[in-house]
C-alpha atoms as a PDB file:
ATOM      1  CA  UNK A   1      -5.683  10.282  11.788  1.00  0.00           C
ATOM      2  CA  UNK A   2      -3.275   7.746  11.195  1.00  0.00           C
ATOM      3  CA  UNK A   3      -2.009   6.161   7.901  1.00  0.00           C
ATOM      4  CA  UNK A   4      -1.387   1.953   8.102  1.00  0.00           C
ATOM      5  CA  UNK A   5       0.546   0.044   5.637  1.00  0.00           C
ATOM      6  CA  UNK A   6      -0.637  -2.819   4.285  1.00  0.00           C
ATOM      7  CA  UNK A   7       0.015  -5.358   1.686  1.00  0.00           C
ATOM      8  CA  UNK A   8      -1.825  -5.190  -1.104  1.00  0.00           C
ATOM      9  CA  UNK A   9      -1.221  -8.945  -2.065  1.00  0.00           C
ATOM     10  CA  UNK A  10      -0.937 -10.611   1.366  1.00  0.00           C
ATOM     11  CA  UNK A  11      -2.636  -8.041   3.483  1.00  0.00           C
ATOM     12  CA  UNK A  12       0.217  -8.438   6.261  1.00  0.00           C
ATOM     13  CA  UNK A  13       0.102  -5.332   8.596  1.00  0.00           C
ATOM     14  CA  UNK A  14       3.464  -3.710   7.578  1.00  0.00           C
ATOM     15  CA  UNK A  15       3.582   0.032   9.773  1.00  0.00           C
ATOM     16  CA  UNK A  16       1.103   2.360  10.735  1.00  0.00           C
ATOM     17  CA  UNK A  17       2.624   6.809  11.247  1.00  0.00           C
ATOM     18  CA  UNK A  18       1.222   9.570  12.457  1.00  0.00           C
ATOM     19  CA  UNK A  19       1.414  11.830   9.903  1.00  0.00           C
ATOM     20  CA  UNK A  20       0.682  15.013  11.990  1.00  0.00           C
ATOM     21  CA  UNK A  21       2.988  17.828  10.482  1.00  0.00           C
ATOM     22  CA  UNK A  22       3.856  15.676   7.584  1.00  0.00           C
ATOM     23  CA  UNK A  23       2.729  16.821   4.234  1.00  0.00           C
ATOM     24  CA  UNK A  24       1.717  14.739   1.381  1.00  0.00           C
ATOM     25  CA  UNK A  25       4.786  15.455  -0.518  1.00  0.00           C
ATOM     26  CA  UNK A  26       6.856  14.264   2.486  1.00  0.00           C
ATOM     27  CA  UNK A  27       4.911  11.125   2.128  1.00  0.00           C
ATOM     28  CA  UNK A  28       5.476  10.739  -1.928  1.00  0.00           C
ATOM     29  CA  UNK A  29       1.935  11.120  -2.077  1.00  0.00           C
ATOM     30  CA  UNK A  30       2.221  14.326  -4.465  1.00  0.00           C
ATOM     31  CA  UNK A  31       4.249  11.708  -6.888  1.00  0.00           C
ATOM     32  CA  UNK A  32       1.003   9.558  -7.518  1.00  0.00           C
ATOM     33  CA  UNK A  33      -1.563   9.850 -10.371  1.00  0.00           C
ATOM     34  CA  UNK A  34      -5.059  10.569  -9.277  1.00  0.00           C
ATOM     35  CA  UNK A  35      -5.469   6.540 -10.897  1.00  0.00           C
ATOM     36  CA  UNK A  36      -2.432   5.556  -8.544  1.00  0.00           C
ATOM     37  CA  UNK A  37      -3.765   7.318  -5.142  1.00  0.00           C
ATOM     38  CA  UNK A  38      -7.310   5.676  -5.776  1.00  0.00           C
ATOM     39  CA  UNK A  39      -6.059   2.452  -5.942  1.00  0.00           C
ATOM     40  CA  UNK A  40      -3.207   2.670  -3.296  1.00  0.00           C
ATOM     41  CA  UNK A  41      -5.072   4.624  -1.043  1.00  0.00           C
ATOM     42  CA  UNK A  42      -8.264   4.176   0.956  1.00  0.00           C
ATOM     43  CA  UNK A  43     -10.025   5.671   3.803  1.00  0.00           C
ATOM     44  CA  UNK A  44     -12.547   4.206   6.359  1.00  0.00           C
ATOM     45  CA  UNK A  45     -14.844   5.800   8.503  1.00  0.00           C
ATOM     46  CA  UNK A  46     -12.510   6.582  11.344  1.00  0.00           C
ATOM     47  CA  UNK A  47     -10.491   8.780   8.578  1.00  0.00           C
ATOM     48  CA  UNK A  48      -7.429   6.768   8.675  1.00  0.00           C
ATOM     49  CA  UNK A  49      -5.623   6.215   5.410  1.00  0.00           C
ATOM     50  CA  UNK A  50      -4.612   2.789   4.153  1.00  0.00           C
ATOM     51  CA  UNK A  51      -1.856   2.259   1.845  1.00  0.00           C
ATOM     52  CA  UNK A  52      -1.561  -0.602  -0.304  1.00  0.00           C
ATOM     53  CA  UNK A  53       2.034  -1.030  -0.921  1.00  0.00           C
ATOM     54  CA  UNK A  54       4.306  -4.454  -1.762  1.00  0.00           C
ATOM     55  CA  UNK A  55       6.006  -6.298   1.447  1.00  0.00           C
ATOM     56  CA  UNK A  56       9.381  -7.654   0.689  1.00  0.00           C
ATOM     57  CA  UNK A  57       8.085 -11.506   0.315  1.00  0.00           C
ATOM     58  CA  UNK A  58       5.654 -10.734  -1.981  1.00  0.00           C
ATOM     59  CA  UNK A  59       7.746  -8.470  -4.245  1.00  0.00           C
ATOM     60  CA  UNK A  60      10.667 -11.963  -4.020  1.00  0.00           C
ATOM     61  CA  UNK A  61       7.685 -13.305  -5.425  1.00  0.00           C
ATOM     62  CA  UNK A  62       7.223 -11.300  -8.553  1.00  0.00           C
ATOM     63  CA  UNK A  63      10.459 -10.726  -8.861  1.00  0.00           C
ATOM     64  CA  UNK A  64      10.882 -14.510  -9.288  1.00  0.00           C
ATOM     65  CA  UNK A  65       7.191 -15.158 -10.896  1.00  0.00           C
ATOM     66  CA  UNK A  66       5.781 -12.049 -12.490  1.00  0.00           C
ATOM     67  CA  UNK A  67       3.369 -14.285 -14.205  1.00  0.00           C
ATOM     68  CA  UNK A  68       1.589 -14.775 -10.317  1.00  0.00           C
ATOM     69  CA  UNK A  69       0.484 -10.991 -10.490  1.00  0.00           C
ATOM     70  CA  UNK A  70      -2.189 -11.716 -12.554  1.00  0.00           C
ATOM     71  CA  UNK A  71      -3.812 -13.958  -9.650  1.00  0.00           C
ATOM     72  CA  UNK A  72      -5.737 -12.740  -6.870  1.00  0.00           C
ATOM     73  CA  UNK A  73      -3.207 -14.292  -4.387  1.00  0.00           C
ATOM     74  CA  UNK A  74       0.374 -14.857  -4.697  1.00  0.00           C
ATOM     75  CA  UNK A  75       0.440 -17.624  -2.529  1.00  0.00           C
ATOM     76  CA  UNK A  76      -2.798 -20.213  -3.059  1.00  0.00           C
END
């Protein structure tokens, strides 16, 4: 089972480990809220995990225009 980083605003492909060995605490997974894992984590039907973090452009972006969070794309 792997886990894949994604973007949760531009959905670029950002890293994908192999968390065999790792535990969840390793990961910083034990830091989220059960509200925080469900919507930065998801599974599909393979069992890989998919987390939804910010890429580096995107985050320039709020940092710059927080105001563009509250659209469903940063960038149309």
């Amino acid at each position: 089972m792997a886990i894949e980083y994604i973007c949760r605003y531009c959905q670029i492909y950002l890293g994908r480990i192999d968390p065999d060995g790792l535990t969840e605490a390793q990961l910083g997974f034990d830091q989220l809220t059960p509200e925080e894992r469900k919507d930065i984590i998801t599974n599909d039907i393979d069992g890989n995990q998919y987390v939804h973090v910010v890429c580096e452009t995107c985050q320039e972006v709020l940092e710059s225009y927080p105001e563009r969070s509250l659209l469903p794309s940063l960038f149309h």
